[in-house]
C-alpha atoms as a PDB file:
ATOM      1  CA  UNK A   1      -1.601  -1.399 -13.350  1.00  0.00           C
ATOM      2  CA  UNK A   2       0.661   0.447 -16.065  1.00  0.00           C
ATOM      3  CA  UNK A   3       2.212   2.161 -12.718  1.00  0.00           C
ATOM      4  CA  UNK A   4       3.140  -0.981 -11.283  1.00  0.00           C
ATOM      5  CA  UNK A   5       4.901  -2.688 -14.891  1.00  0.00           C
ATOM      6  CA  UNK A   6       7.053   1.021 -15.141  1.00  0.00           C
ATOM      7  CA  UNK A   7       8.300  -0.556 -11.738  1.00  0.00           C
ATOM      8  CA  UNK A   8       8.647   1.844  -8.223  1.00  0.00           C
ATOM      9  CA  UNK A   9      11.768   3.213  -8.228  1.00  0.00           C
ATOM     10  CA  UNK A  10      13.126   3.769  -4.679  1.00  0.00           C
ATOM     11  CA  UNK A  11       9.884   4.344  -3.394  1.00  0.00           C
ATOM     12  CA  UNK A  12       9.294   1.224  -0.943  1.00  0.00           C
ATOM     13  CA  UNK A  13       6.434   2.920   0.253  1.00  0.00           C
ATOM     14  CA  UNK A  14       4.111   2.277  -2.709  1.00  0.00           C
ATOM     15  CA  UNK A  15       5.244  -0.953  -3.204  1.00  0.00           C
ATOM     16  CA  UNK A  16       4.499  -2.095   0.032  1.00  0.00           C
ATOM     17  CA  UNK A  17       1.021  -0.053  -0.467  1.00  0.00           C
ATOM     18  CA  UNK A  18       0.179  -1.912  -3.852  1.00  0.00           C
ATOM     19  CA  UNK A  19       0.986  -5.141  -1.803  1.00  0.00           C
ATOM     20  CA  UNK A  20      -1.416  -4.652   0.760  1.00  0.00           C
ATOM     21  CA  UNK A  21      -4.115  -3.547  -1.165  1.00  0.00           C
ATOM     22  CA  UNK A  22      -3.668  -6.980  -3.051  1.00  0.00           C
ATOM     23  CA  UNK A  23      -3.690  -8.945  -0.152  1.00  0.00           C
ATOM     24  CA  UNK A  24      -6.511  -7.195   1.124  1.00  0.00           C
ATOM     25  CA  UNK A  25      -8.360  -8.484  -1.987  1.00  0.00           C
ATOM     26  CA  UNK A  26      -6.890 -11.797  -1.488  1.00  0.00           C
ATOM     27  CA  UNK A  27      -8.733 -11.680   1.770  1.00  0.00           C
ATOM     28  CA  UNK A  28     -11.711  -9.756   1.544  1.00  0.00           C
ATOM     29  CA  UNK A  29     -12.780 -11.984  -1.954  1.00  0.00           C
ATOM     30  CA  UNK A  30     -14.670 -14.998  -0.042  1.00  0.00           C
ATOM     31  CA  UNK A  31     -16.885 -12.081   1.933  1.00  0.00           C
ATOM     32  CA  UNK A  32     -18.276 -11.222  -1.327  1.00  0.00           C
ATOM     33  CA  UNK A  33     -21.662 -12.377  -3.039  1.00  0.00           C
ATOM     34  CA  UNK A  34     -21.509 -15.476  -5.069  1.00  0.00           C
ATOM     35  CA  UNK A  35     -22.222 -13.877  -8.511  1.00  0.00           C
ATOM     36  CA  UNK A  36     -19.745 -11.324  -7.721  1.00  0.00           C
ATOM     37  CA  UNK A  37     -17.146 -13.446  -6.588  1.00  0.00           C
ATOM     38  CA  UNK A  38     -17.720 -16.060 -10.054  1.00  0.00           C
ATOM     39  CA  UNK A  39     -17.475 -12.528 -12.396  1.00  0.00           C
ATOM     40  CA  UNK A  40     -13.729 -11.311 -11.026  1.00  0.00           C
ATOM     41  CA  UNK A  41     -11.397 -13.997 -10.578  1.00  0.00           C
ATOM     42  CA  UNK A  42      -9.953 -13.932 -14.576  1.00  0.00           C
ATOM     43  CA  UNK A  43      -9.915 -10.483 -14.571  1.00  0.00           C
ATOM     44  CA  UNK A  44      -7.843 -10.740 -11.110  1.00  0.00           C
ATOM     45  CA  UNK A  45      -6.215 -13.106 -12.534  1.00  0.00           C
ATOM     46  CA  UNK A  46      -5.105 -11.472 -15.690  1.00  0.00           C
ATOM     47  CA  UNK A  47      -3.495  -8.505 -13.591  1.00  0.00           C
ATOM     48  CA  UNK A  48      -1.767 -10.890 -10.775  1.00  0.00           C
ATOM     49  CA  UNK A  49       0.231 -12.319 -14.147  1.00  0.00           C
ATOM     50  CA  UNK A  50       0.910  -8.677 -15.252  1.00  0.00           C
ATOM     51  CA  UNK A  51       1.652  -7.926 -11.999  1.00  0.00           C
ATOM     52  CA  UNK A  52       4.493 -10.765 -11.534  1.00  0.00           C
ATOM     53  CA  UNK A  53       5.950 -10.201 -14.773  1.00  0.00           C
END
């Protein structure tokens, strides 16, 4: 996370990597189990705000 708030320069490349990998969450989050899925959301959460900021 630190990586992505010291921002990514010219380099599209991660960016676009760090973006996918989110989404990929984003999608992959209803396929988990349910006591899984309860545990991670405010910790996803907290680091989606980080993220934006």
């Amino acid at each position: 996370m630190s990586a992505i708030e010291r921002g990514y320069g010219d380099d599209i490349d991660e960016y676009a990597n760090a973006l996918y990998r989110r989404n990929w969450l984003h999608e992959a989050w209803p396929l988990l189990d349910e006591p899984i899925a309860q545990i991670r959301p405010p910790q996803i959460s907290a680091l989606d705000v980080r993220s934006r900021a």
